[in-house]
PDB file of N, CA and C in Angstrom:
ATOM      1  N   UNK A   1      -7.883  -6.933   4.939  1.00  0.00           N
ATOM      2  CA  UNK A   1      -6.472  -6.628   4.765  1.00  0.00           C
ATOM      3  C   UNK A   1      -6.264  -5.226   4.195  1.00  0.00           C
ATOM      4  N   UNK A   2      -6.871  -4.862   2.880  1.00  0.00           N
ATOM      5  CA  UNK A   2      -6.907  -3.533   2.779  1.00  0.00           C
ATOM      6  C   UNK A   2      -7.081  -2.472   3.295  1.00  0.00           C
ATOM      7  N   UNK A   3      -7.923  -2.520   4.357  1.00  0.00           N
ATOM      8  CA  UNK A   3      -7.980  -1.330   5.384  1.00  0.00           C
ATOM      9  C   UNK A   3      -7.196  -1.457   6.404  1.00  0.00           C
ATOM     10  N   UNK A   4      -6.120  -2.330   6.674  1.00  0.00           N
ATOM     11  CA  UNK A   4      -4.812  -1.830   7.650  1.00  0.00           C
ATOM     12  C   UNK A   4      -3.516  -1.584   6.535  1.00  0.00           C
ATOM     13  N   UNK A   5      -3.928  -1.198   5.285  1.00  0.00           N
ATOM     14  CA  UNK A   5      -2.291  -0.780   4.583  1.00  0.00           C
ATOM     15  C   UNK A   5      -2.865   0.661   4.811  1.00  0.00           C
ATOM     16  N   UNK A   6      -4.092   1.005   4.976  1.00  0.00           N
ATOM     17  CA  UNK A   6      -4.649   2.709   5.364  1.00  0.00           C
ATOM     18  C   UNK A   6      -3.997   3.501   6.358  1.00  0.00           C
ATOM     19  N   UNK A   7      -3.873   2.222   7.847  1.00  0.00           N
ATOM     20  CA  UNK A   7      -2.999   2.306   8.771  1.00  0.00           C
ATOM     21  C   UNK A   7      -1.561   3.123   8.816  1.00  0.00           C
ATOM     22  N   UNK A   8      -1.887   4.332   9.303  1.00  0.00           N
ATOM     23  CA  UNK A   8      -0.292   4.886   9.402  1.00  0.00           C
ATOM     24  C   UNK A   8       0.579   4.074  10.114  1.00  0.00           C
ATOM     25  N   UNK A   9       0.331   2.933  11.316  1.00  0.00           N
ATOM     26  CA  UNK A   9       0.860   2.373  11.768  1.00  0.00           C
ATOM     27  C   UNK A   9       1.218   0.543  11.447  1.00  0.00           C
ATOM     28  N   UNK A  10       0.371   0.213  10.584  1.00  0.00           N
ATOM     29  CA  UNK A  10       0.622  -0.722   9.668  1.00  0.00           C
ATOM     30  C   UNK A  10       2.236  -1.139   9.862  1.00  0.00           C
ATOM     31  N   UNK A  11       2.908  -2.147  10.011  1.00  0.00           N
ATOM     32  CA  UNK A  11       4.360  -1.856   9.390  1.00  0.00           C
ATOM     33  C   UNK A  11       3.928  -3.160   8.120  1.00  0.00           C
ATOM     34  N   UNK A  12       3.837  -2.208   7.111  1.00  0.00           N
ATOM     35  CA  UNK A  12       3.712  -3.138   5.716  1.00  0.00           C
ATOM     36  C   UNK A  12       4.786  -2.629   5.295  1.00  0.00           C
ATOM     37  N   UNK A  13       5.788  -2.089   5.289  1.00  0.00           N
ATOM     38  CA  UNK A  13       6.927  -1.819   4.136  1.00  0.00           C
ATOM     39  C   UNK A  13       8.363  -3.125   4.118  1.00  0.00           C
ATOM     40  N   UNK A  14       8.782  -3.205   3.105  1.00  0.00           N
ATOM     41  CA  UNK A  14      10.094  -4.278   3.793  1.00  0.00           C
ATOM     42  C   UNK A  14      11.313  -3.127   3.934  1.00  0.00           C
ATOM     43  N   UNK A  15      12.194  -3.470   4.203  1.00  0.00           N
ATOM     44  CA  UNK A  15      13.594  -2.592   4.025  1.00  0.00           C
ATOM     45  C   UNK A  15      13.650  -2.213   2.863  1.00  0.00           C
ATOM     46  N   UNK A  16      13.622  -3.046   2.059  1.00  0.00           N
ATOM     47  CA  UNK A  16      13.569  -2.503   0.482  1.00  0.00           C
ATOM     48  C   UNK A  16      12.906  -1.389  -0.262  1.00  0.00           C
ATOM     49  N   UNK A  17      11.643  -1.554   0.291  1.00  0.00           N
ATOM     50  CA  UNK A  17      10.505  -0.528  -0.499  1.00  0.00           C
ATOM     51  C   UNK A  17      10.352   0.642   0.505  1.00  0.00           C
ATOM     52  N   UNK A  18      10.975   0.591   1.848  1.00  0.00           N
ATOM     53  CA  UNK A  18      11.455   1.773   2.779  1.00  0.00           C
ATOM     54  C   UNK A  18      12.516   2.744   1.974  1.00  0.00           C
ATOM     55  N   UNK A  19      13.467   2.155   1.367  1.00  0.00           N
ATOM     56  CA  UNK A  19      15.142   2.830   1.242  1.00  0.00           C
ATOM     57  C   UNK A  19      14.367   3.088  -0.557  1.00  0.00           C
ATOM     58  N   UNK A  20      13.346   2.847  -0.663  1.00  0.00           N
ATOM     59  CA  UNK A  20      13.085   3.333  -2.224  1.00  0.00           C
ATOM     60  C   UNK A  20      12.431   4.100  -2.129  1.00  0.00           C
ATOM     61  N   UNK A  21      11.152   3.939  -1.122  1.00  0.00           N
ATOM     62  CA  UNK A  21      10.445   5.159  -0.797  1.00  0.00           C
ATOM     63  C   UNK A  21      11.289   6.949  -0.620  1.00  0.00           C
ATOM     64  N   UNK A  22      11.995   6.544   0.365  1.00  0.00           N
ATOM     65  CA  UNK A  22      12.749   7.438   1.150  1.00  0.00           C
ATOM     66  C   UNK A  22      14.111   8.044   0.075  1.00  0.00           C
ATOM     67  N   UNK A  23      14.601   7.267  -0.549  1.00  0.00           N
ATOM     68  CA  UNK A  23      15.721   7.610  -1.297  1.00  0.00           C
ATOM     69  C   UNK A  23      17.535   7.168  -0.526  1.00  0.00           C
ATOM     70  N   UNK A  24      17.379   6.187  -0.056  1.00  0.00           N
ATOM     71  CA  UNK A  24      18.631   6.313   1.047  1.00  0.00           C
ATOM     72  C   UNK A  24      19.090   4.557   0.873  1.00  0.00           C
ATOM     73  N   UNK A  25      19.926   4.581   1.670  1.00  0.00           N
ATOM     74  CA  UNK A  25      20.753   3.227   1.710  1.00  0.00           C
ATOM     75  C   UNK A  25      19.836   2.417   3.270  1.00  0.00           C
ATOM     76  N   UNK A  26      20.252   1.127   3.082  1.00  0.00           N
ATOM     77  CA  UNK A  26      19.684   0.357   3.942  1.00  0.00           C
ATOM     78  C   UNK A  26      20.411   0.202   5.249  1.00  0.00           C
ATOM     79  N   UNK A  27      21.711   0.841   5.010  1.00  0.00           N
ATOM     80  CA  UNK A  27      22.454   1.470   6.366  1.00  0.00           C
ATOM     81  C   UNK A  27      22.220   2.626   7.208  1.00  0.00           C
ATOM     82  N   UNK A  28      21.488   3.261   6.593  1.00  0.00           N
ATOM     83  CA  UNK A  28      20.881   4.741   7.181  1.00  0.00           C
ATOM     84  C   UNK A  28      19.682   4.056   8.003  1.00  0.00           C
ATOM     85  N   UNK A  29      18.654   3.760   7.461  1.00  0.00           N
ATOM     86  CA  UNK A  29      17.594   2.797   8.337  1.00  0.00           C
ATOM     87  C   UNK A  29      18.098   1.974   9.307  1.00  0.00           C
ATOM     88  N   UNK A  30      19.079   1.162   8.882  1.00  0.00           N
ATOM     89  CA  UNK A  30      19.286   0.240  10.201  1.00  0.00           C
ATOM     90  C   UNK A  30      19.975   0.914  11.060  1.00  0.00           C
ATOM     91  N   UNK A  31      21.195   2.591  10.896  1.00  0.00           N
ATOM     92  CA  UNK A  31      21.330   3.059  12.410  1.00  0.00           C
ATOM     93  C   UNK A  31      20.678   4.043  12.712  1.00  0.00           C
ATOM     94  N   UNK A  32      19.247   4.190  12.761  1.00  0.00           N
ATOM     95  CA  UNK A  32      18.036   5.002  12.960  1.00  0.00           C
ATOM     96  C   UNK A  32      17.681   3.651  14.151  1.00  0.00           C
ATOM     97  N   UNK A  33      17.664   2.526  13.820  1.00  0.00           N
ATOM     98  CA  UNK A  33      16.975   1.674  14.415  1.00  0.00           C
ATOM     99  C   UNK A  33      18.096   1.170  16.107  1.00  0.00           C
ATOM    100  N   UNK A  34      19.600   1.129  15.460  1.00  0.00           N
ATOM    101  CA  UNK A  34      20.395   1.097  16.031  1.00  0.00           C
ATOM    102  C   UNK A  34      20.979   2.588  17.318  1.00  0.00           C
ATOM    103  N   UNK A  35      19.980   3.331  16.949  1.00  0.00           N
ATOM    104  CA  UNK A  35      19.862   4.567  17.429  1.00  0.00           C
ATOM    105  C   UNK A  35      18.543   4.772  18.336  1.00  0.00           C
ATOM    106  N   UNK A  36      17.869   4.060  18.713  1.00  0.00           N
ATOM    107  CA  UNK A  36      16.467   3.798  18.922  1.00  0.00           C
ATOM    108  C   UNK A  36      15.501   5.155  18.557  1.00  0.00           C
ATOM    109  N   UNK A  37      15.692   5.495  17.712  1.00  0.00           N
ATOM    110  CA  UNK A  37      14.966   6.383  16.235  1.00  0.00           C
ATOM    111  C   UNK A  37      13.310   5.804  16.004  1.00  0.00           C
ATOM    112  N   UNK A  38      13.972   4.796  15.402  1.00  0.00           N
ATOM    113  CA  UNK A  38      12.965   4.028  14.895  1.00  0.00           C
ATOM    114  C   UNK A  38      13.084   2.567  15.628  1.00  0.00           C
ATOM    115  N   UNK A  39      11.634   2.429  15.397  1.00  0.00           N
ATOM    116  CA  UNK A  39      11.409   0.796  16.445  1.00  0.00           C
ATOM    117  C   UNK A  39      10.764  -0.174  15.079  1.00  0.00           C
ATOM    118  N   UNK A  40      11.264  -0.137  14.052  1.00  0.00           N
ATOM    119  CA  UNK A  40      10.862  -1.210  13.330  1.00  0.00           C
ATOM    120  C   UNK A  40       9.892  -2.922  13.785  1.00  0.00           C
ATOM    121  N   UNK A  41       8.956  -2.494  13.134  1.00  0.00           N
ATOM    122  CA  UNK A  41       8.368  -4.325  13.978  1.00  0.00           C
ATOM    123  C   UNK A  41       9.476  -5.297  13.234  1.00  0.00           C
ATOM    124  N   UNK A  42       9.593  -6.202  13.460  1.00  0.00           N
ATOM    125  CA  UNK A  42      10.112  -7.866  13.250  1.00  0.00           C
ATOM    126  C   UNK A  42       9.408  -8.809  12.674  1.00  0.00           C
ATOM    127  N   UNK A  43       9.148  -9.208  11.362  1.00  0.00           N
ATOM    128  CA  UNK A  43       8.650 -10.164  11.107  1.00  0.00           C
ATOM    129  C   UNK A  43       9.203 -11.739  11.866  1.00  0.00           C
ATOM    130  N   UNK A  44       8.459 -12.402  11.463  1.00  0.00           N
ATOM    131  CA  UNK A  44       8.720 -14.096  12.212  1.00  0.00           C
ATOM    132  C   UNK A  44       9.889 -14.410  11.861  1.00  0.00           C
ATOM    133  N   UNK A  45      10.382 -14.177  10.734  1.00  0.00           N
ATOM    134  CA  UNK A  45      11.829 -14.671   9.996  1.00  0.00           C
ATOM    135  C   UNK A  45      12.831 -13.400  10.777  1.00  0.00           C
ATOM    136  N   UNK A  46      12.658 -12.165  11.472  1.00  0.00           N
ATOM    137  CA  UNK A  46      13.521 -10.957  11.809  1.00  0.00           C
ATOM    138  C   UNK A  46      13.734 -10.189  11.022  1.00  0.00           C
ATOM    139  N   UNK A  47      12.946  -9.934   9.840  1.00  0.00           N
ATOM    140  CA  UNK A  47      13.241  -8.800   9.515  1.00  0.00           C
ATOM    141  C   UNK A  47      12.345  -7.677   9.258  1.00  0.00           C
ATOM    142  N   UNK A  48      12.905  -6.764   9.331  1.00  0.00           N
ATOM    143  CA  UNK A  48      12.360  -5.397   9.656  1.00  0.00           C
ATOM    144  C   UNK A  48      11.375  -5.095   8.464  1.00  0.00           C
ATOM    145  N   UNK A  49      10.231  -4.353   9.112  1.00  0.00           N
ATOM    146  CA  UNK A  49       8.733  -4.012   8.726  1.00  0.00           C
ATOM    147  C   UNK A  49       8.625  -2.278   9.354  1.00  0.00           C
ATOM    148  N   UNK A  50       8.231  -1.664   7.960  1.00  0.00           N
ATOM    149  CA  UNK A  50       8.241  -0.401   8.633  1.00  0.00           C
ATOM    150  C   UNK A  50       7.016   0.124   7.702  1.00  0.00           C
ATOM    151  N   UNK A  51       6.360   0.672   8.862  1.00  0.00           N
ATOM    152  CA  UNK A  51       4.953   1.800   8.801  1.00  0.00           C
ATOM    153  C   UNK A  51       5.016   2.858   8.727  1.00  0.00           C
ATOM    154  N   UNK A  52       3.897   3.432   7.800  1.00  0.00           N
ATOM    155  CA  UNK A  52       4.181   4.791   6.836  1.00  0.00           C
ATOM    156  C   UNK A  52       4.991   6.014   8.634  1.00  0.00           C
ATOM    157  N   UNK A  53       4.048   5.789   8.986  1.00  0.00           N
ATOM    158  CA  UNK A  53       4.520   6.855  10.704  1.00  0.00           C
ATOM    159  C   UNK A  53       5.849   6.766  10.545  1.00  0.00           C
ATOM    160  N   UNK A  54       6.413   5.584  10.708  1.00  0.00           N
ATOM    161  CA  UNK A  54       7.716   5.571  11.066  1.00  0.00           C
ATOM    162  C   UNK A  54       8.716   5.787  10.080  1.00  0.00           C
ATOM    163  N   UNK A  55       8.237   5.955   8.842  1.00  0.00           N
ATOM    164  CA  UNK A  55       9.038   6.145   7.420  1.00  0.00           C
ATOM    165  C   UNK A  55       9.031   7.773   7.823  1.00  0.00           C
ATOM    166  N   UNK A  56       7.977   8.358   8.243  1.00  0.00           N
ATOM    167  CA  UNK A  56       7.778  10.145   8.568  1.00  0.00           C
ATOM    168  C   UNK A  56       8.971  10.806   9.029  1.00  0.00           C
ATOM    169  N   UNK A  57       9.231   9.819   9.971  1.00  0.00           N
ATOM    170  CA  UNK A  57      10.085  10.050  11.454  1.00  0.00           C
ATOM    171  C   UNK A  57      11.478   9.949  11.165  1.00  0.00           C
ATOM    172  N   UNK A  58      11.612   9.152  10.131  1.00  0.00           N
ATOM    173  CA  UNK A  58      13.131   9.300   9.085  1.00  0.00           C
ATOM    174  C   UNK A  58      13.416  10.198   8.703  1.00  0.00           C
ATOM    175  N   UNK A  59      12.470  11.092   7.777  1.00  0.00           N
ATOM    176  CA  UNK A  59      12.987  12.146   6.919  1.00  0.00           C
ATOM    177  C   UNK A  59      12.961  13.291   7.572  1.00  0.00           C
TER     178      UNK A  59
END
């Protein structure tokens, strides 16, 4: 498990620890995604998983 959080493509982040990382609201991420910007993976429950790459591609 530890060597895919190494993974730039990993999506280990939740929305939460994305918009803390980054500094921003959880509305900015979702119309990045709503923008096809960003392709967030989907966890089983639907919600969004985002990998360091794609946190890049935000700022």
């Amino acid at each position: 498990m530890l060597e895919r959080l190494d993974d730039e493509d990993f999506p280990a982040l939740t929305m939460g620890q994305a918009t803390e990382l980054l500094g921003v609201q959880p509305a900015f991420l979702r119309s990045l995604d709503a923008a096809d910007v960003l392709h967030p993976h989907r966890s089983t429950g639907g919600h969004r998983r985002y990998s360091r790459r794609q946190l890049a591609l935000a700022v």
